[in-house]
C-alpha atoms as a PDB file:
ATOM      1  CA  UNK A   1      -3.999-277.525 -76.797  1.00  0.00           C
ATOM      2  CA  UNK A   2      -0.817-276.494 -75.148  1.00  0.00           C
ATOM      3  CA  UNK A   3       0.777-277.781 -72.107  1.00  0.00           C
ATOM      4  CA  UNK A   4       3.137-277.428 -69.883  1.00  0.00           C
ATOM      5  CA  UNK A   5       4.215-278.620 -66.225  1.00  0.00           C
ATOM      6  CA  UNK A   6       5.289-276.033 -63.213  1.00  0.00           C
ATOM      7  CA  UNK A   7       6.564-276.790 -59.348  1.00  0.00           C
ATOM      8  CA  UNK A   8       5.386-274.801 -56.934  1.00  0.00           C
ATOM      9  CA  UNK A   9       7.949-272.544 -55.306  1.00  0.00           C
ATOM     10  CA  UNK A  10       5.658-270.432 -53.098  1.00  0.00           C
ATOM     11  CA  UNK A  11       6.569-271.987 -49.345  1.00  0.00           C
ATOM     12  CA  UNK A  12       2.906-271.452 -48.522  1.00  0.00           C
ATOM     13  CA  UNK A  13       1.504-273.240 -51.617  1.00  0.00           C
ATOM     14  CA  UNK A  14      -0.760-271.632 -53.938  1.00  0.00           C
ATOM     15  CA  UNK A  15      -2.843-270.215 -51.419  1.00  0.00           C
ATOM     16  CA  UNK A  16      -3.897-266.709 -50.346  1.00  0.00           C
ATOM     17  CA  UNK A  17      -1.444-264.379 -52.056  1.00  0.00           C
ATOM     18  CA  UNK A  18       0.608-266.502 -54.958  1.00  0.00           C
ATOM     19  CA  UNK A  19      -2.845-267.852 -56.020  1.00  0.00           C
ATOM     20  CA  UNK A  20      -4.194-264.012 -56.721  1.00  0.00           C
ATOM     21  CA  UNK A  21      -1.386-263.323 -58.330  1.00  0.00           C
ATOM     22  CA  UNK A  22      -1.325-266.684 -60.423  1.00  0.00           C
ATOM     23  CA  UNK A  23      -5.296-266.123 -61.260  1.00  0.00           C
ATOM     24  CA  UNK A  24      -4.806-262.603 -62.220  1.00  0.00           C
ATOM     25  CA  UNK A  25      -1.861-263.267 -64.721  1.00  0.00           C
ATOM     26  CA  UNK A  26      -4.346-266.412 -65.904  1.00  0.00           C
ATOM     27  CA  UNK A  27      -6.878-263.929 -66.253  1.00  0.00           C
ATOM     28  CA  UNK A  28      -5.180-261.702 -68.256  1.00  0.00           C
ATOM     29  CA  UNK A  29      -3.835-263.846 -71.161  1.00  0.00           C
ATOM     30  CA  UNK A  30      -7.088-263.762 -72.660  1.00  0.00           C
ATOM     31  CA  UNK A  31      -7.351-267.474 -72.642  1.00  0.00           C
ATOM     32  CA  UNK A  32      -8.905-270.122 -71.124  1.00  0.00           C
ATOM     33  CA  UNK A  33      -6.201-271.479 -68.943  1.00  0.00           C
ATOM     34  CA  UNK A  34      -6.659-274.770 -66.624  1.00  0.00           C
ATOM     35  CA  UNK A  35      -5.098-276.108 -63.957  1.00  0.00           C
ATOM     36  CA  UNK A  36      -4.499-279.652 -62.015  1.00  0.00           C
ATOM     37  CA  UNK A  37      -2.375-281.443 -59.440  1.00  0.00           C
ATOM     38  CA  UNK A  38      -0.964-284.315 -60.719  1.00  0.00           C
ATOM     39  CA  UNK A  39      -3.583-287.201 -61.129  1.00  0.00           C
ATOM     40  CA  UNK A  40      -6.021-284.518 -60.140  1.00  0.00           C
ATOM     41  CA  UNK A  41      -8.781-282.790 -62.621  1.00  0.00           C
ATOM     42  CA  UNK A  42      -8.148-279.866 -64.370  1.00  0.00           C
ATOM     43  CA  UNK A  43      -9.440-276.490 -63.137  1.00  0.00           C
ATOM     44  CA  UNK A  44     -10.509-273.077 -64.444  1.00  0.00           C
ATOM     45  CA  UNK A  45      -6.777-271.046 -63.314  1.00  0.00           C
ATOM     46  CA  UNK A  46      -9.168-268.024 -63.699  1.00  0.00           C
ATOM     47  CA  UNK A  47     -10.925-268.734 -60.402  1.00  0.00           C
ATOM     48  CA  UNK A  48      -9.271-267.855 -57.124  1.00  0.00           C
ATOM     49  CA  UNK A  49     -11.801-270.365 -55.496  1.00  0.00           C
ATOM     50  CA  UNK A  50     -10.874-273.148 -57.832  1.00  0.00           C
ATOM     51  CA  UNK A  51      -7.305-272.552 -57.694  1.00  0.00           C
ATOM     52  CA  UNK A  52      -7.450-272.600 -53.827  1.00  0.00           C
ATOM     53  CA  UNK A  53      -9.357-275.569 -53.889  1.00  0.00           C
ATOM     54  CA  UNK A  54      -6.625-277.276 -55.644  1.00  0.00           C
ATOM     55  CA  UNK A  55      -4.335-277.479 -52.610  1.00  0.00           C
ATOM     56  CA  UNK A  56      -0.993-277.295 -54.522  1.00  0.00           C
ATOM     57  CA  UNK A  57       1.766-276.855 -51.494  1.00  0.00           C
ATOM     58  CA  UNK A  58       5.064-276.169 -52.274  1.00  0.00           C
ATOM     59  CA  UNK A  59       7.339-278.755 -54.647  1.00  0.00           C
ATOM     60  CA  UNK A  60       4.130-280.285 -55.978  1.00  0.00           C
ATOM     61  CA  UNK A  61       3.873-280.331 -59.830  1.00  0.00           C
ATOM     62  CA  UNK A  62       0.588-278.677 -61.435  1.00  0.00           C
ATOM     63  CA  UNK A  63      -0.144-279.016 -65.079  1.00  0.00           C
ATOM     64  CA  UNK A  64      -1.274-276.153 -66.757  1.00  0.00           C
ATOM     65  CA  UNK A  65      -3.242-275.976 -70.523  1.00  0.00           C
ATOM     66  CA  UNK A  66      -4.378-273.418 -72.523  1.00  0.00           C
ATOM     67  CA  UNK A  67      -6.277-273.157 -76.368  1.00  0.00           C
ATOM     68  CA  UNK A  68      -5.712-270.674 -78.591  1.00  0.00           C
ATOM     69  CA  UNK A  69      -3.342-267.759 -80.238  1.00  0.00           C
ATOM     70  CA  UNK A  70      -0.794-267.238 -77.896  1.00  0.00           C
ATOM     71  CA  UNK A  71      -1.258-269.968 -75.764  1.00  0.00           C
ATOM     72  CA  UNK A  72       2.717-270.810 -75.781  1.00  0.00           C
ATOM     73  CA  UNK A  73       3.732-268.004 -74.459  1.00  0.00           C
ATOM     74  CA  UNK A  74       1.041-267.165 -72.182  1.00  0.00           C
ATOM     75  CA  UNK A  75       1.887-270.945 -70.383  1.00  0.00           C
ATOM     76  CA  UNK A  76       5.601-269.842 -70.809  1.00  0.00           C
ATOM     77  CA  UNK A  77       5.055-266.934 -68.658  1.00  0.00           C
ATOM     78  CA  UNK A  78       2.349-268.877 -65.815  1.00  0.00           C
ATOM     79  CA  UNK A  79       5.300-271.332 -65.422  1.00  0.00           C
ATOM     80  CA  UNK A  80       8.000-268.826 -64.613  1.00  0.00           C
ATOM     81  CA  UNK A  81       5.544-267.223 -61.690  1.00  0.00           C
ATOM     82  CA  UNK A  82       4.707-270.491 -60.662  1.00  0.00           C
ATOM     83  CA  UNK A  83       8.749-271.275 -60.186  1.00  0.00           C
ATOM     84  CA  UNK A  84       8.972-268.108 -58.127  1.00  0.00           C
ATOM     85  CA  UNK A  85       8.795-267.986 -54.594  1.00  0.00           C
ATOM     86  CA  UNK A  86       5.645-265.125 -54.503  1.00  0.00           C
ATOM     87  CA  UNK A  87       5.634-265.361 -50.918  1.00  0.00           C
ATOM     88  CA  UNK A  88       8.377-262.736 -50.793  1.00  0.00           C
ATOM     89  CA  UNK A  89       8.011-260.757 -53.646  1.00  0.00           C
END
């Protein structure tokens, strides 16, 4: 399992718009990615519900993990649209 650890840049959290776009790019890696708040449970980053549910705001730390081929470079990628602001993109 691979791992890696983003901050939230949207200023809205990762609500609404920036969690779409976060679940789709989840989506499309192929892989089963998770995510989780700090101290929090991990949860399927291929559901908009779930990822809403999370409540990451903005300059919170999420953990993110994936299995399988790929995996480093798929988390590589999650992590650099996490550290964007996709509020005004």
């Amino acid at each position: 399992m691979t791992t890696r650890t983003a901050t939230i840049a949207s200023s809205v959290g990762l609500h609404a718009r920036p969690a779409a776009m976060f679940v789709q790019a989840a989506t499309e890696t192929g892989l089963p990615v998770k995510i989780a708040k700090e101290g929090g449970d991990p949860v399927d980053a291929r559901s908009i519900l779930a990822v809403m549910a999370l409540g990451a705001k903005h300059g919170e730390s999420v953990t993110l993990e994936a299995t399988g081929e790929g995996a480093d470079d798929a988390l590589d990628g999650l992590v650099e649209l996490l550290n964007r602001d996709l509020d005004k993109e």
